[in-house]
Protein backbone atom coordinates (compact mmCIF):
# COMPACT_ATOMS: atom_id res chain seq x y z
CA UNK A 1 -94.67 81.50 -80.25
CA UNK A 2 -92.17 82.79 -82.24
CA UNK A 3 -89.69 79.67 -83.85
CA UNK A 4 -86.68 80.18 -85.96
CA UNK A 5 -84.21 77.48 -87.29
CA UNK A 6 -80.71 77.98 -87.19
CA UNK A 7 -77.64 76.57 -88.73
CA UNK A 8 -74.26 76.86 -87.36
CA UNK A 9 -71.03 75.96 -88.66
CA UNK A 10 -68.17 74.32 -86.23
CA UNK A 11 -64.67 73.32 -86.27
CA UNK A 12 -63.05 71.83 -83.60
CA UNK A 13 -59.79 70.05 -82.82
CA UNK A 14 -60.97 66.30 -82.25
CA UNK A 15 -58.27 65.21 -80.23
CA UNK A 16 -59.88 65.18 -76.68
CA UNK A 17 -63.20 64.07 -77.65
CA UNK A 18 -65.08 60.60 -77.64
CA UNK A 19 -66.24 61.89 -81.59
CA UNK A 20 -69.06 64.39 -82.11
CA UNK A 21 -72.34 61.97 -80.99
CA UNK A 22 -73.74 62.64 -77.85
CA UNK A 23 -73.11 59.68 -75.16
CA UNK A 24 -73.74 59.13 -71.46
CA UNK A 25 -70.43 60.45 -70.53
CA UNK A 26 -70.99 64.01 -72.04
CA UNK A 27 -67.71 64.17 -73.41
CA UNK A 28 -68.37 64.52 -76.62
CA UNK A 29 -68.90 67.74 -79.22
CA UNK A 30 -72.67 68.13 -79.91
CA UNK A 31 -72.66 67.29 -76.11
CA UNK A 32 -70.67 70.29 -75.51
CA UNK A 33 -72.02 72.36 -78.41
CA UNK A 34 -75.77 71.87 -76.88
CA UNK A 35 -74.50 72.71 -73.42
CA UNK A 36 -73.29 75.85 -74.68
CA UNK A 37 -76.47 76.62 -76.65
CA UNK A 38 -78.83 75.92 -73.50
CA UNK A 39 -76.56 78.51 -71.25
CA UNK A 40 -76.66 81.10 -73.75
CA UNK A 41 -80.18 80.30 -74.55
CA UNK A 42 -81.58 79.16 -71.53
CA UNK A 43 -83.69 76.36 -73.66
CA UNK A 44 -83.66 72.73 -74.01
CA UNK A 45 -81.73 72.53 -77.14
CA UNK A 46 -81.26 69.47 -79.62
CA UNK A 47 -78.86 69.91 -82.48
CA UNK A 48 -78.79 67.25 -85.67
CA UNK A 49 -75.62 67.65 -87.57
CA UNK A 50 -74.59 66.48 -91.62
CA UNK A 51 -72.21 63.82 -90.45
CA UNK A 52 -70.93 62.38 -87.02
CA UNK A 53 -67.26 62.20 -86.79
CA UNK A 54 -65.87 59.63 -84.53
CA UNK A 55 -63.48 59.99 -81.61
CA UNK A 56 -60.04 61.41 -82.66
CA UNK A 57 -61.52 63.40 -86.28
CA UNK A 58 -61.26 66.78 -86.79
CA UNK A 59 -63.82 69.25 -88.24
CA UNK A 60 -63.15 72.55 -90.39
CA UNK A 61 -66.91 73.36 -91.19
CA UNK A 62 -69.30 70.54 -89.77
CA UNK A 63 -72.37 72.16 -90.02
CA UNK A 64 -75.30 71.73 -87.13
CA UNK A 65 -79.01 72.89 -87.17
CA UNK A 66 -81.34 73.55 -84.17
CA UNK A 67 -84.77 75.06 -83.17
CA UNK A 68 -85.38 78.13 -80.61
CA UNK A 69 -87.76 80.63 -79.75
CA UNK A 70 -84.67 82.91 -78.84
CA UNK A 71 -84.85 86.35 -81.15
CA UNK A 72 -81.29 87.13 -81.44
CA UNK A 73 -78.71 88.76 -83.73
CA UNK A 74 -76.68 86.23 -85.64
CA UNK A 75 -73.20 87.32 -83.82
CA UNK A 76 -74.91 87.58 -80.51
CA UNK A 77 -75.65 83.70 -80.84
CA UNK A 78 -71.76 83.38 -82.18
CA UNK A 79 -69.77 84.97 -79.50
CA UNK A 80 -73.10 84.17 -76.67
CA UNK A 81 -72.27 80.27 -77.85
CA UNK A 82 -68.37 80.48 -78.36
CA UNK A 83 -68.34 82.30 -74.76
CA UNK A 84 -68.93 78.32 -73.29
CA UNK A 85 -67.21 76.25 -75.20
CA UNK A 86 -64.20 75.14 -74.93
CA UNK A 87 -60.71 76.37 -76.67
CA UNK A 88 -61.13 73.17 -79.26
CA UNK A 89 -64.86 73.90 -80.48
CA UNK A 90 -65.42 77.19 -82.28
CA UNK A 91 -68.43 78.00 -83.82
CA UNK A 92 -67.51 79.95 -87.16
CA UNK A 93 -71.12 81.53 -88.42
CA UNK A 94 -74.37 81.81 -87.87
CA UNK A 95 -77.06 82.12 -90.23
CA UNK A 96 -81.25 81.75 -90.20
CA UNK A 97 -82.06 78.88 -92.25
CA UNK A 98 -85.72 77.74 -94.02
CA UNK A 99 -87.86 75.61 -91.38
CA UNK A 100 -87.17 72.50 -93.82
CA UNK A 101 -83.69 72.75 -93.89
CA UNK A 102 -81.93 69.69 -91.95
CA UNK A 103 -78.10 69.64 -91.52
CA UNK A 104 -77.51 66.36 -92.69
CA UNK A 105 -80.90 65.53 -95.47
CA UNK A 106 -80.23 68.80 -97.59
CA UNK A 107 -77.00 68.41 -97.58
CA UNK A 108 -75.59 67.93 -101.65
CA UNK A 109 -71.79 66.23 -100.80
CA UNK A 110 -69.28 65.66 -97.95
CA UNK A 111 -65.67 66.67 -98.49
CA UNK A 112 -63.01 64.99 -95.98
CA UNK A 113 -59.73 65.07 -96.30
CA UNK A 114 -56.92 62.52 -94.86
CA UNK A 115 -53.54 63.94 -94.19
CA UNK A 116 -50.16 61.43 -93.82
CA UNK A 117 -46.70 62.81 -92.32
CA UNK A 118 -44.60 60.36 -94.85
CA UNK A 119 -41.09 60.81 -93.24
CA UNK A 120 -38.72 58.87 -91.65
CA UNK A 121 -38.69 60.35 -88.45
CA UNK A 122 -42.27 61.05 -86.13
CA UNK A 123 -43.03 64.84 -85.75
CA UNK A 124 -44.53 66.07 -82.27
CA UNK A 125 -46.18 69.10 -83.71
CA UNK A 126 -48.08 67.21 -86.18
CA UNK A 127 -48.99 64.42 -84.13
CA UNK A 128 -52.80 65.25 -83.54
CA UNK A 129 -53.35 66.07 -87.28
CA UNK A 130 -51.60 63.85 -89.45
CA UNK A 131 -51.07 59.77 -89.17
CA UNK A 132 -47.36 58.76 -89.32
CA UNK A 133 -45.74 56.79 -92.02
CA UNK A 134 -42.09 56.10 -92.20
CA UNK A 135 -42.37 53.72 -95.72
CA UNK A 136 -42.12 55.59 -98.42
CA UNK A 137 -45.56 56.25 -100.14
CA UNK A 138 -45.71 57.47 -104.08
CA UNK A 139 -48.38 60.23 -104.80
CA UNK A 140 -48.60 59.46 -107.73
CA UNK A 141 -49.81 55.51 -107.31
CA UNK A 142 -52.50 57.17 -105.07
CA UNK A 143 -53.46 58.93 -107.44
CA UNK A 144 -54.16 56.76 -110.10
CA UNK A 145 -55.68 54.34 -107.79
CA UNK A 146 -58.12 57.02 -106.83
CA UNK A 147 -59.35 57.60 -110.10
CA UNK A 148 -60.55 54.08 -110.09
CA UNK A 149 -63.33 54.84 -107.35
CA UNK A 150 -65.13 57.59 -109.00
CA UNK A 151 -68.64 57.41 -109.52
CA UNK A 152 -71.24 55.45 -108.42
CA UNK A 153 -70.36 51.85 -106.61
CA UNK A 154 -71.50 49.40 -103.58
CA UNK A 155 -68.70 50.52 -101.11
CA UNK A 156 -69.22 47.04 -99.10
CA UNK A 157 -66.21 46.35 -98.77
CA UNK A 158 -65.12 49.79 -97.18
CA UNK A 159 -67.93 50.08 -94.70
CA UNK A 160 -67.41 49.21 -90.71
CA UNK A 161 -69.28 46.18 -89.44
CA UNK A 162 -70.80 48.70 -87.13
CA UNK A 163 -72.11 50.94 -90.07
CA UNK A 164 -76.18 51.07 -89.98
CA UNK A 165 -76.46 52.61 -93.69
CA UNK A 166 -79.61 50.55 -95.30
CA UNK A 167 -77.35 51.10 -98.82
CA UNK A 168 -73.93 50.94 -99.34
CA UNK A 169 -74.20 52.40 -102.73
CA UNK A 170 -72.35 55.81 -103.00
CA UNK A 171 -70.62 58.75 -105.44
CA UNK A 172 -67.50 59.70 -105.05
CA UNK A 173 -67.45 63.03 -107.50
CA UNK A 174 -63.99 64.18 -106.64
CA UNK A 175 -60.46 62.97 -104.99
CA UNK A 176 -57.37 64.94 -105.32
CA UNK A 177 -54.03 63.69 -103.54
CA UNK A 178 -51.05 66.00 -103.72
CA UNK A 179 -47.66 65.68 -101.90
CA UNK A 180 -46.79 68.89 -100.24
CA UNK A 181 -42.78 68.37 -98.21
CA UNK A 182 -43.82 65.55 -96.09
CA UNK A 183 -47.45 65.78 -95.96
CA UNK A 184 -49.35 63.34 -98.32
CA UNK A 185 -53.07 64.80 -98.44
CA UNK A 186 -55.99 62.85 -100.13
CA UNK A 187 -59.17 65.10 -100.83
CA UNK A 188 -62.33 62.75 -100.97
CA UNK A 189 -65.94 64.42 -102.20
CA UNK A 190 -69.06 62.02 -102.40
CA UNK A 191 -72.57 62.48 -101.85
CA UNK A 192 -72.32 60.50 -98.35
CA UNK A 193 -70.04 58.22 -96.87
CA UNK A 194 -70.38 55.39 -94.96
CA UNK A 195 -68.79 54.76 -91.37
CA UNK A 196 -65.21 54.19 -91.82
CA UNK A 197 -65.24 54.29 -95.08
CA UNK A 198 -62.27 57.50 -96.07
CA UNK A 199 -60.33 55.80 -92.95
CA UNK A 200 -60.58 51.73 -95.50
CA UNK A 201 -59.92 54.00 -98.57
CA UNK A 202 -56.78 55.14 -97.26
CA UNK A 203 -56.04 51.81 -95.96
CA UNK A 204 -55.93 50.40 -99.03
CA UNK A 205 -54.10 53.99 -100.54
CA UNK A 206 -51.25 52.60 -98.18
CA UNK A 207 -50.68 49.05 -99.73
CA UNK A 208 -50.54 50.94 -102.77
CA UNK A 209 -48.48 53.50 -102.43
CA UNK A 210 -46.05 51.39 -100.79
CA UNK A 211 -46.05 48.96 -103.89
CA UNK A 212 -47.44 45.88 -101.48
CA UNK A 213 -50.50 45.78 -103.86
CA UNK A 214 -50.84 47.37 -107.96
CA UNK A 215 -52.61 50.21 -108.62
CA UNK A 216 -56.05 47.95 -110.15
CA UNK A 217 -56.13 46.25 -107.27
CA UNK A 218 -58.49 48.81 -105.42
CA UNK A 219 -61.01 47.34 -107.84
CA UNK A 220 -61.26 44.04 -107.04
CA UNK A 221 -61.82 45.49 -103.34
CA UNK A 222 -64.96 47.22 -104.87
CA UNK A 223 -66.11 44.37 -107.01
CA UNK A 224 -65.37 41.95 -103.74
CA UNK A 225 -67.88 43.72 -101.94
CA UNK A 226 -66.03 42.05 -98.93
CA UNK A 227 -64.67 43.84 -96.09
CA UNK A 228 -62.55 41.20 -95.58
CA UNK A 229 -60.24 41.58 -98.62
CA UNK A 230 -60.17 45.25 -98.18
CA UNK A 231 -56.91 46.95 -96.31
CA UNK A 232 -56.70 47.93 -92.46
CA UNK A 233 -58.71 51.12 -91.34
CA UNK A 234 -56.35 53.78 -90.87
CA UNK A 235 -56.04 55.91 -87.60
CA UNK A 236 -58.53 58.95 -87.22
CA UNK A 237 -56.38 61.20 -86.43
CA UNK A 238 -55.14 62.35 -89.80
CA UNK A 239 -58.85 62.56 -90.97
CA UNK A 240 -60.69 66.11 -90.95
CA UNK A 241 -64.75 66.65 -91.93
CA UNK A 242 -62.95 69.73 -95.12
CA UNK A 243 -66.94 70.89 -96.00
CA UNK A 244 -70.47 70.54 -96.42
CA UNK A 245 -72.04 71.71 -99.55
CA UNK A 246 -75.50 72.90 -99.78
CA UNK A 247 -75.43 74.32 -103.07
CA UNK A 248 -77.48 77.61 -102.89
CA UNK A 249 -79.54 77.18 -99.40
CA UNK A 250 -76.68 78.66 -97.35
CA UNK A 251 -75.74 81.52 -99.53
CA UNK A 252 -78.57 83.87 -99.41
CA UNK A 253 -78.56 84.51 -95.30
């Protein structure tokens, strides 16, 4: 029987759901994403994604992959799957992908971003999207603090206790902060991450940016390996799954 595997790319608005894993109370994205798939389809579909997001994170391009032995046109599958899901899930493409490509093994780096509203007064609009500071923060702190967590270290310290990774050794190749009006947004790129681990970095962005804690002290968090000495985990809300990059296995379909 005829078997292709496709790969989809989502974004949705994370507000509503309990994050993107599947759990008994179906309220949850892949759980909605696969119920759309099996109506258009009419199969028993299973999709494995590059990252799960938890409850309250937004995605621009989380990218999914799944089996069927439906032949279909690539924007019949987008607006047959988009036709059942609801207003905050969109499926963006569609493409035919290699048999061995997985969603979250071929994957090359994650890129999240983490956006704060640093003003005095709350904003209504932004609520769902950015996480609300009313101490001033300097950028430029951030900045030089994040320059101290590139490369290759044991992120111990800015793992959850409920993280299952066997390692906690990851790369962080890139992390931009820039200050646009009000909106303080940190860029984060690393091979993988670790659960909770952007929502501790910017924990610990926030003692130093408000001056509670110097610039060098980010590294004794490393060293510490201790999630103990490391900051508070910041709200999800201001987090957002930016991009997955697969190099050249996405480009050619």
């Amino acid at each position: 029987m005829f078997e292709v595997r496709l790969a989809l790319g989502i974004e949705y608005d994370g507000t509503e759901w309990s994050g993107w894993q599947s759990q008994p109370s179906r309220n949850t994205v892949q759980d909605h994403l696969e119920d759309a798939i099996e109506k258009f389809s009419l199969e028993k579909i299973r999709v494995i994604c590059a990252g799960r997001t938890d409850a309250g994170v937004h995605a621009k391009e989380q990218v999914a992959h799944f089996d069927t032995n439906l032949n279909r046109e690539r924007h019949s599958w987008l607006r047959g799957i988009n036709s059942f899901l609801p207003a905050s899930i969109n499926v963006k493409w569609v493409r035919s992908v290699p048999s061995d490509f997985h969603a979250r093994f071929s994957a090359k780096s994650r890129k999240y971003s983490y956006s704060i509203l640093n003003q005095k007064v709350r904003s209504s609009l932004n609520r769902n999207f950015t996480t609300w500071i009313a101490v001033p923060l300097d950028h430029n702190r951030i900045t030089n603090a994040g320059k101290l967590l590139l490369g290759v270290h044991d992120f111990s310290a800015f793992r959850s206790s409920e993280c299952q990774a066997k390692s906690a050794v990851r790369k962080i190749i890139k992390i931009n902060v820039e200050k646009i009006n009000s909106i303080i947004r940190i860029e984060i790129e690393a091979n993988a991450f670790l659960h909770h681990m952007v929502r501790n970095i910017v924990g610990c962005f926030f003692e130093i940016g408000r001056g509670e804690k110097p610039v060098e002290w980010i590294r004794e968090v490393i060293d510490s390996r201790d999630r103990s000495i490391c900051a508070k985990t910041f709200p999800p809300e201001g987090l957002c799954l930016e991009k997955i990059d697969y190099g050249d296995l996405l480009n050619a379909n």
